[in-house]
PDB file of N, CA and C in Angstrom:
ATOM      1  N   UNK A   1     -47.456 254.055   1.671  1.00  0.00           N
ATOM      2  CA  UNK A   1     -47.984 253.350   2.803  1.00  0.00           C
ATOM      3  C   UNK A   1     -46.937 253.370   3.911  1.00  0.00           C
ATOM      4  N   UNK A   2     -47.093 253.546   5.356  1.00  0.00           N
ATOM      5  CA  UNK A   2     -46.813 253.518   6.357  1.00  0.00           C
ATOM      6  C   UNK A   2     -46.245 252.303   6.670  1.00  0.00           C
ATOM      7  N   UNK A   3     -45.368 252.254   7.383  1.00  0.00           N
ATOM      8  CA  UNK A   3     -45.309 250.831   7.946  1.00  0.00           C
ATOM      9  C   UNK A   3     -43.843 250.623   8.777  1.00  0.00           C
ATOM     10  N   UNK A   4     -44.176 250.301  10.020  1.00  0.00           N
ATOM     11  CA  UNK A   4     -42.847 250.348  10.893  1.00  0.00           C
ATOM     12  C   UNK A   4     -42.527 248.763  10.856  1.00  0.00           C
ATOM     13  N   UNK A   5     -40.876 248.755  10.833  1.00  0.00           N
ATOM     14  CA  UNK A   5     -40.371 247.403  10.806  1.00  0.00           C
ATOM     15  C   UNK A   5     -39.044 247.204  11.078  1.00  0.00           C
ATOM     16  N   UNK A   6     -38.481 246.487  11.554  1.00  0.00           N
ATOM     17  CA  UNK A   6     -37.686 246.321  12.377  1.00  0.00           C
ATOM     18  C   UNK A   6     -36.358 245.898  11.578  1.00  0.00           C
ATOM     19  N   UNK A   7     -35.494 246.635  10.903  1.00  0.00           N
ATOM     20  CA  UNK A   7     -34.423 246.150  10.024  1.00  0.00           C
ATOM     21  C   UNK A   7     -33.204 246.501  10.712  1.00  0.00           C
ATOM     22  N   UNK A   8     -32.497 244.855  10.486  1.00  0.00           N
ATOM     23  CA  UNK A   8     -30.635 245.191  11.334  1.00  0.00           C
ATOM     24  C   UNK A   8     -30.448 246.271  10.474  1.00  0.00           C
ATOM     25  N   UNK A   9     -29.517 246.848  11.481  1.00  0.00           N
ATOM     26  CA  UNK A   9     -28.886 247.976  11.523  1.00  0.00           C
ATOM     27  C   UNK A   9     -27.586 247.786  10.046  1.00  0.00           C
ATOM     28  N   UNK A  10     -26.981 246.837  10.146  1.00  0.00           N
ATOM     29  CA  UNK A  10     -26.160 246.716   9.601  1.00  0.00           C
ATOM     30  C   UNK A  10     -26.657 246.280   8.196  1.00  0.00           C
ATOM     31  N   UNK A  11     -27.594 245.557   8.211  1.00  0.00           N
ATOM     32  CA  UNK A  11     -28.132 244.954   6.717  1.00  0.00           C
ATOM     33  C   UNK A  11     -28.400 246.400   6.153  1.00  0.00           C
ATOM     34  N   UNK A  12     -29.239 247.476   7.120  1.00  0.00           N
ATOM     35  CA  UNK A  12     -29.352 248.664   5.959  1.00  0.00           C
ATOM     36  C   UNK A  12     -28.343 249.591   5.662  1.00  0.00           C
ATOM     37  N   UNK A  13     -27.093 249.440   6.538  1.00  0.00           N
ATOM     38  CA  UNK A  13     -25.919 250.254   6.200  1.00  0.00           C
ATOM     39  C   UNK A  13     -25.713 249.721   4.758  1.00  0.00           C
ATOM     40  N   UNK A  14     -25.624 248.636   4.664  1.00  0.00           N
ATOM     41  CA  UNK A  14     -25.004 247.841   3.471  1.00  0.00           C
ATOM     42  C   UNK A  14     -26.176 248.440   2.242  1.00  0.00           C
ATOM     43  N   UNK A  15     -27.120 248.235   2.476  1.00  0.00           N
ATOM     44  CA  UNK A  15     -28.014 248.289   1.215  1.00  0.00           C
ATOM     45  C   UNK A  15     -27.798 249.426   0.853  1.00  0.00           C
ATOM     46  N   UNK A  16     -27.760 251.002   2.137  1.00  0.00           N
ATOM     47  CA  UNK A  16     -27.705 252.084   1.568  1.00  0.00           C
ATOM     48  C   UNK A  16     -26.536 252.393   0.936  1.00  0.00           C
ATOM     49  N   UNK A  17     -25.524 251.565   1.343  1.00  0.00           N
ATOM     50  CA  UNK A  17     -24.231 251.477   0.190  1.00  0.00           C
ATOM     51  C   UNK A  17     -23.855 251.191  -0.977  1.00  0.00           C
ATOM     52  N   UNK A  18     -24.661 249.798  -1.082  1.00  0.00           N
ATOM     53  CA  UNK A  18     -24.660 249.259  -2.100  1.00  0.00           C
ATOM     54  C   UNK A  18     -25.675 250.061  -3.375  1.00  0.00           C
ATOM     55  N   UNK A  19     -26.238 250.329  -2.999  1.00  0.00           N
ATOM     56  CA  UNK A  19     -27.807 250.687  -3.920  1.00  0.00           C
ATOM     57  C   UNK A  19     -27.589 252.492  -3.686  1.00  0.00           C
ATOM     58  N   UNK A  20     -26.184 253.605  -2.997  1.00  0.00           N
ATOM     59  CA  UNK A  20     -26.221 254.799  -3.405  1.00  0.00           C
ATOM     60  C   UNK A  20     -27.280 255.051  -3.326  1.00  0.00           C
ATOM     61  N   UNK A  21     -28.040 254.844  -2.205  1.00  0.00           N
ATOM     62  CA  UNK A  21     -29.527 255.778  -1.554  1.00  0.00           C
ATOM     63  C   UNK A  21     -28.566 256.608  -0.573  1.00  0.00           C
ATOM     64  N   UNK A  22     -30.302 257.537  -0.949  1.00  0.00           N
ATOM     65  CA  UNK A  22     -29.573 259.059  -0.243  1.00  0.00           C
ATOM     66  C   UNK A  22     -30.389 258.892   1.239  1.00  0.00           C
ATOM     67  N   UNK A  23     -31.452 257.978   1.326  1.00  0.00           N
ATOM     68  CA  UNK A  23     -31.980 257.786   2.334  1.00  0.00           C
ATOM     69  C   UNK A  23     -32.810 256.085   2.865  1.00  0.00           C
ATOM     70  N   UNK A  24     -32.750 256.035   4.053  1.00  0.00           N
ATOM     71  CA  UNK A  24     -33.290 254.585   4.398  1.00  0.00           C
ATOM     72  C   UNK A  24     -34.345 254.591   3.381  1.00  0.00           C
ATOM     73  N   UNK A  25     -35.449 254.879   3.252  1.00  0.00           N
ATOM     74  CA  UNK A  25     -36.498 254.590   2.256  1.00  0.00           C
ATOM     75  C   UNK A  25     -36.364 254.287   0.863  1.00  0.00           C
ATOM     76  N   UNK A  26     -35.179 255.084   0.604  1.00  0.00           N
ATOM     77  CA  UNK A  26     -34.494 254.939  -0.617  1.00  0.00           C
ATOM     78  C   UNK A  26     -33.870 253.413  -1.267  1.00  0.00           C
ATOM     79  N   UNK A  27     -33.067 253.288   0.066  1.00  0.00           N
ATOM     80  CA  UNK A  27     -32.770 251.536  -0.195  1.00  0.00           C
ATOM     81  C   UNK A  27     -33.526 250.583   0.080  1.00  0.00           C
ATOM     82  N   UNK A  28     -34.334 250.917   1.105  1.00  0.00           N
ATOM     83  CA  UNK A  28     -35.332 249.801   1.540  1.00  0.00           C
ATOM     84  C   UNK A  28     -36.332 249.454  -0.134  1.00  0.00           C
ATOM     85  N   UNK A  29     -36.866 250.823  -0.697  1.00  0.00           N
ATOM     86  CA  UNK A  29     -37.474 250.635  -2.393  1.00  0.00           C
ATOM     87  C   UNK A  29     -36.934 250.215  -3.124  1.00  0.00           C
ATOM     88  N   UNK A  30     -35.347 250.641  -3.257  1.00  0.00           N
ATOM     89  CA  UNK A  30     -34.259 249.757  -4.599  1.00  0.00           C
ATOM     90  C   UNK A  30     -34.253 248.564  -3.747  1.00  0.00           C
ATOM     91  N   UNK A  31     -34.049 247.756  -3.266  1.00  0.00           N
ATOM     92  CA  UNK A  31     -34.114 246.382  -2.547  1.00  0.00           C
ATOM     93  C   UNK A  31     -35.498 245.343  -2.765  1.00  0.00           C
ATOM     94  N   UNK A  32     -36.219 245.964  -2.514  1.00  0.00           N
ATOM     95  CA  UNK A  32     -37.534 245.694  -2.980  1.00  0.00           C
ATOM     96  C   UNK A  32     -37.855 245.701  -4.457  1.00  0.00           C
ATOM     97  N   UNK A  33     -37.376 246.798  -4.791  1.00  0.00           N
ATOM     98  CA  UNK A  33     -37.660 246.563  -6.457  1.00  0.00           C
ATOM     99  C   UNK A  33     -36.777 245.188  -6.905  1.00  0.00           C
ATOM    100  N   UNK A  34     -35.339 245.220  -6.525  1.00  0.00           N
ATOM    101  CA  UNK A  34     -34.587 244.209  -7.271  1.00  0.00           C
ATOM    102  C   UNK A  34     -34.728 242.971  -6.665  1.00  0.00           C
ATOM    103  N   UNK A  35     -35.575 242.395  -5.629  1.00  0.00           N
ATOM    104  CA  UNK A  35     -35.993 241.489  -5.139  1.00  0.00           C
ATOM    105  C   UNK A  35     -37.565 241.188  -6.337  1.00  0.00           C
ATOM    106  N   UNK A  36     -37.722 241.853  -6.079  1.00  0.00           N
ATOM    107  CA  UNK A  36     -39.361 241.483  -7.516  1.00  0.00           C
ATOM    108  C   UNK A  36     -38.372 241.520  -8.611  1.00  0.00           C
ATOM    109  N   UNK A  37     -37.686 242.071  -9.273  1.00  0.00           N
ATOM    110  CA  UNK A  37     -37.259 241.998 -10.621  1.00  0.00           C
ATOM    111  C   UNK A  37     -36.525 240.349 -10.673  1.00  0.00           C
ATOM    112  N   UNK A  38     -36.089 240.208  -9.298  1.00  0.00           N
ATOM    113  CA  UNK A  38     -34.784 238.861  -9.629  1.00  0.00           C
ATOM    114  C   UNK A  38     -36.194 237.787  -9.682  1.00  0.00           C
ATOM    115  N   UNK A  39     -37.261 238.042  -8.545  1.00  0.00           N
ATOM    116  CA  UNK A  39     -38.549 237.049  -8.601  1.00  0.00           C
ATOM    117  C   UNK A  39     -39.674 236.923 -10.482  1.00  0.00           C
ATOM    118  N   UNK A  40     -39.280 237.764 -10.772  1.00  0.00           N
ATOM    119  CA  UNK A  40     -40.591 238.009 -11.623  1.00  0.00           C
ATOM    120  C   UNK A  40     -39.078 236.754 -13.188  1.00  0.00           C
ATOM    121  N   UNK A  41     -38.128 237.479 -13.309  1.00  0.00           N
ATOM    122  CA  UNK A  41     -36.845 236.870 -13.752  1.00  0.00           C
ATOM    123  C   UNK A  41     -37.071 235.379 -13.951  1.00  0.00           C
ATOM    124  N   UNK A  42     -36.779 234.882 -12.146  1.00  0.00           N
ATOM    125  CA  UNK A  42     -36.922 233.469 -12.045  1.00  0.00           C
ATOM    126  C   UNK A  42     -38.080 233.265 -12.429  1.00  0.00           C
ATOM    127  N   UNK A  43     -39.171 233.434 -12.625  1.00  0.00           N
ATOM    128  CA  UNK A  43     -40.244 232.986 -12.707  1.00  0.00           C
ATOM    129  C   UNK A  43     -40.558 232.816 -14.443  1.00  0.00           C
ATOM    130  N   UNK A  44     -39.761 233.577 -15.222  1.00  0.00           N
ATOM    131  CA  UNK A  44     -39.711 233.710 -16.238  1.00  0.00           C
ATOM    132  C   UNK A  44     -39.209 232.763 -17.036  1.00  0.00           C
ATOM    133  N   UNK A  45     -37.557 232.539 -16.352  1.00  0.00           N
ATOM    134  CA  UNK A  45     -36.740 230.917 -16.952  1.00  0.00           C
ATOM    135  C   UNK A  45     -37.340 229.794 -16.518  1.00  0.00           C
ATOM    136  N   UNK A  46     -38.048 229.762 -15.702  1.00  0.00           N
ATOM    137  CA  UNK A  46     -39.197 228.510 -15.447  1.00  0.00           C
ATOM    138  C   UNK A  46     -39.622 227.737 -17.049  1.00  0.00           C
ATOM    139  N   UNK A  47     -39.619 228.794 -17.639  1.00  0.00           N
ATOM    140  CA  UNK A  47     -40.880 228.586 -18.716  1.00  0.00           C
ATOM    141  C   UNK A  47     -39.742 228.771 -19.929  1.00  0.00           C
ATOM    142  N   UNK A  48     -38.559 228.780 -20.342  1.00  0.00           N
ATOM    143  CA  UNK A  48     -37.739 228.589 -20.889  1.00  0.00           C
ATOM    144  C   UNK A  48     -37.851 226.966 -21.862  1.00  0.00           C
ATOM    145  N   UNK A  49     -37.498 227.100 -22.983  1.00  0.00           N
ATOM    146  CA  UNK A  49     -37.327 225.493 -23.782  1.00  0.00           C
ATOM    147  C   UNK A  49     -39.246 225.045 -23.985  1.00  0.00           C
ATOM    148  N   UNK A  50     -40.056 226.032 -23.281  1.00  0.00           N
ATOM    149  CA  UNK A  50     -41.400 224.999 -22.998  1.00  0.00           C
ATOM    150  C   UNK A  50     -42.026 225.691 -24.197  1.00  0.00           C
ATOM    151  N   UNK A  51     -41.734 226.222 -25.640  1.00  0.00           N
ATOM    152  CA  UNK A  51     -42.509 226.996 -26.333  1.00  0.00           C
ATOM    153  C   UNK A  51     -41.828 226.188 -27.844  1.00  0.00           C
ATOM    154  N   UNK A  52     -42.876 225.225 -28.282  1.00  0.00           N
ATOM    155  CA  UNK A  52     -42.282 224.123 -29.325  1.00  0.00           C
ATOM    156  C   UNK A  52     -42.201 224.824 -30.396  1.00  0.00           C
ATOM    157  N   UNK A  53     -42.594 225.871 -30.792  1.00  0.00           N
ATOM    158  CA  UNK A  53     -43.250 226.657 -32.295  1.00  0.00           C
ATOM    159  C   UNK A  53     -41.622 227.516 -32.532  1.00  0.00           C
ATOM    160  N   UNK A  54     -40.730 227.955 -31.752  1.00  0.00           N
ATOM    161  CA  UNK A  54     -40.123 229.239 -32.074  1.00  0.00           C
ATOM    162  C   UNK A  54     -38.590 227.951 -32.353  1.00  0.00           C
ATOM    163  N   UNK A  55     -38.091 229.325 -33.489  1.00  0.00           N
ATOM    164  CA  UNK A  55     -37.272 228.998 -34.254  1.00  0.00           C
ATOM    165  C   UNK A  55     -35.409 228.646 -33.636  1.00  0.00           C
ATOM    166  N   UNK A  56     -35.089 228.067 -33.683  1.00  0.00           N
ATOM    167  CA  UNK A  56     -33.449 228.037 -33.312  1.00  0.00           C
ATOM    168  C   UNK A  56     -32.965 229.297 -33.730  1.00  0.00           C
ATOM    169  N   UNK A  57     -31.891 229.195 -33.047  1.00  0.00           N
ATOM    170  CA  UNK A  57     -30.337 230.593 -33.474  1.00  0.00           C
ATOM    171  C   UNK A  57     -30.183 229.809 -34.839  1.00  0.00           C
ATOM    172  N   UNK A  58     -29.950 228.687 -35.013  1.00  0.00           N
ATOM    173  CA  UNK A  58     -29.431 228.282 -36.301  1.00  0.00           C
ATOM    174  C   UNK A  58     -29.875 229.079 -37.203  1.00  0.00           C
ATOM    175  N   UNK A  59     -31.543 227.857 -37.075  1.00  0.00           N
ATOM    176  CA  UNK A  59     -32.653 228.554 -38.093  1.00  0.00           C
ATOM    177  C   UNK A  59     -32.811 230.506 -38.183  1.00  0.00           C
ATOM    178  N   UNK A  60     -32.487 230.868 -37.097  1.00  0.00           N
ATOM    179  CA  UNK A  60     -33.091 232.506 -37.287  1.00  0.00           C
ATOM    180  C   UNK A  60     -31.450 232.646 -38.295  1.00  0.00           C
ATOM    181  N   UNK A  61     -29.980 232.104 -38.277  1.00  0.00           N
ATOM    182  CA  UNK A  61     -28.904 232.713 -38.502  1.00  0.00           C
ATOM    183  C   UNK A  61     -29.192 232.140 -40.212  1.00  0.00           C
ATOM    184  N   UNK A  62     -30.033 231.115 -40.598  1.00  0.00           N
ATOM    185  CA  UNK A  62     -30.025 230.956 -42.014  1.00  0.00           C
ATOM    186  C   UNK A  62     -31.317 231.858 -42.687  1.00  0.00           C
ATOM    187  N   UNK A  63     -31.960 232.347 -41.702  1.00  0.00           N
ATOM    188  CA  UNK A  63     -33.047 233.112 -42.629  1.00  0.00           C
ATOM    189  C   UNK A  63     -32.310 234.736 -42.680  1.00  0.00           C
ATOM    190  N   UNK A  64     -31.715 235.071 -41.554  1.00  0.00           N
ATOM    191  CA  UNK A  64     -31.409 236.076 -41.809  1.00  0.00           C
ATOM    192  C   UNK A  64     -29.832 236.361 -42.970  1.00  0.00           C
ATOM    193  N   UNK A  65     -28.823 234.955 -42.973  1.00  0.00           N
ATOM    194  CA  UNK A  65     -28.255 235.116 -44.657  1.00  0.00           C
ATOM    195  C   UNK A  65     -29.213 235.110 -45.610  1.00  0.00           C
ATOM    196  N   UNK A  66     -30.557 234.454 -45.704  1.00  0.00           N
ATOM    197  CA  UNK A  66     -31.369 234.326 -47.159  1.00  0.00           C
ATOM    198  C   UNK A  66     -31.568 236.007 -46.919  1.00  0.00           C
ATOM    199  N   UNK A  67     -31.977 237.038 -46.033  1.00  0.00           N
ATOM    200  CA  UNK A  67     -31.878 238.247 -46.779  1.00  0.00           C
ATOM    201  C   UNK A  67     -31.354 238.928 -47.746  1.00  0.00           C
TER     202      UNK A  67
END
């Protein structure tokens, strides 16, 4: 998809540095991807501790000595 947009100059020097793109499009996609990965992430530890059924480290570290 197309789409013109207006990015400092300097924010994309940096990204294409940081993220070793060979081209603006290049970093503008790795940026975007790791912006959804860090979102989808957070959205994930949200829901952390909220699952009553699953077992402790303890409990998993004594079933796996009863092997």
């Amino acid at each position: 998809m197309r789409t013109t947009i207006d990015i400092p100059e300097a924010m994309l020097t940096e990204a294409i540095r940081f993220s070793r793109a060979k081209s603006k499009r290049d970093a503008v996609v790795a940026a975007m991807r790791d912006f959804n990965r860090r979102h989808r992430m957070a959205s994930l530890t949200r829901h952390l501790g909220t699952c009553k059924n699953l077992m402790t480290a303890k409990e998993l570290s004594k079933m796996r000595e009863a092997d």
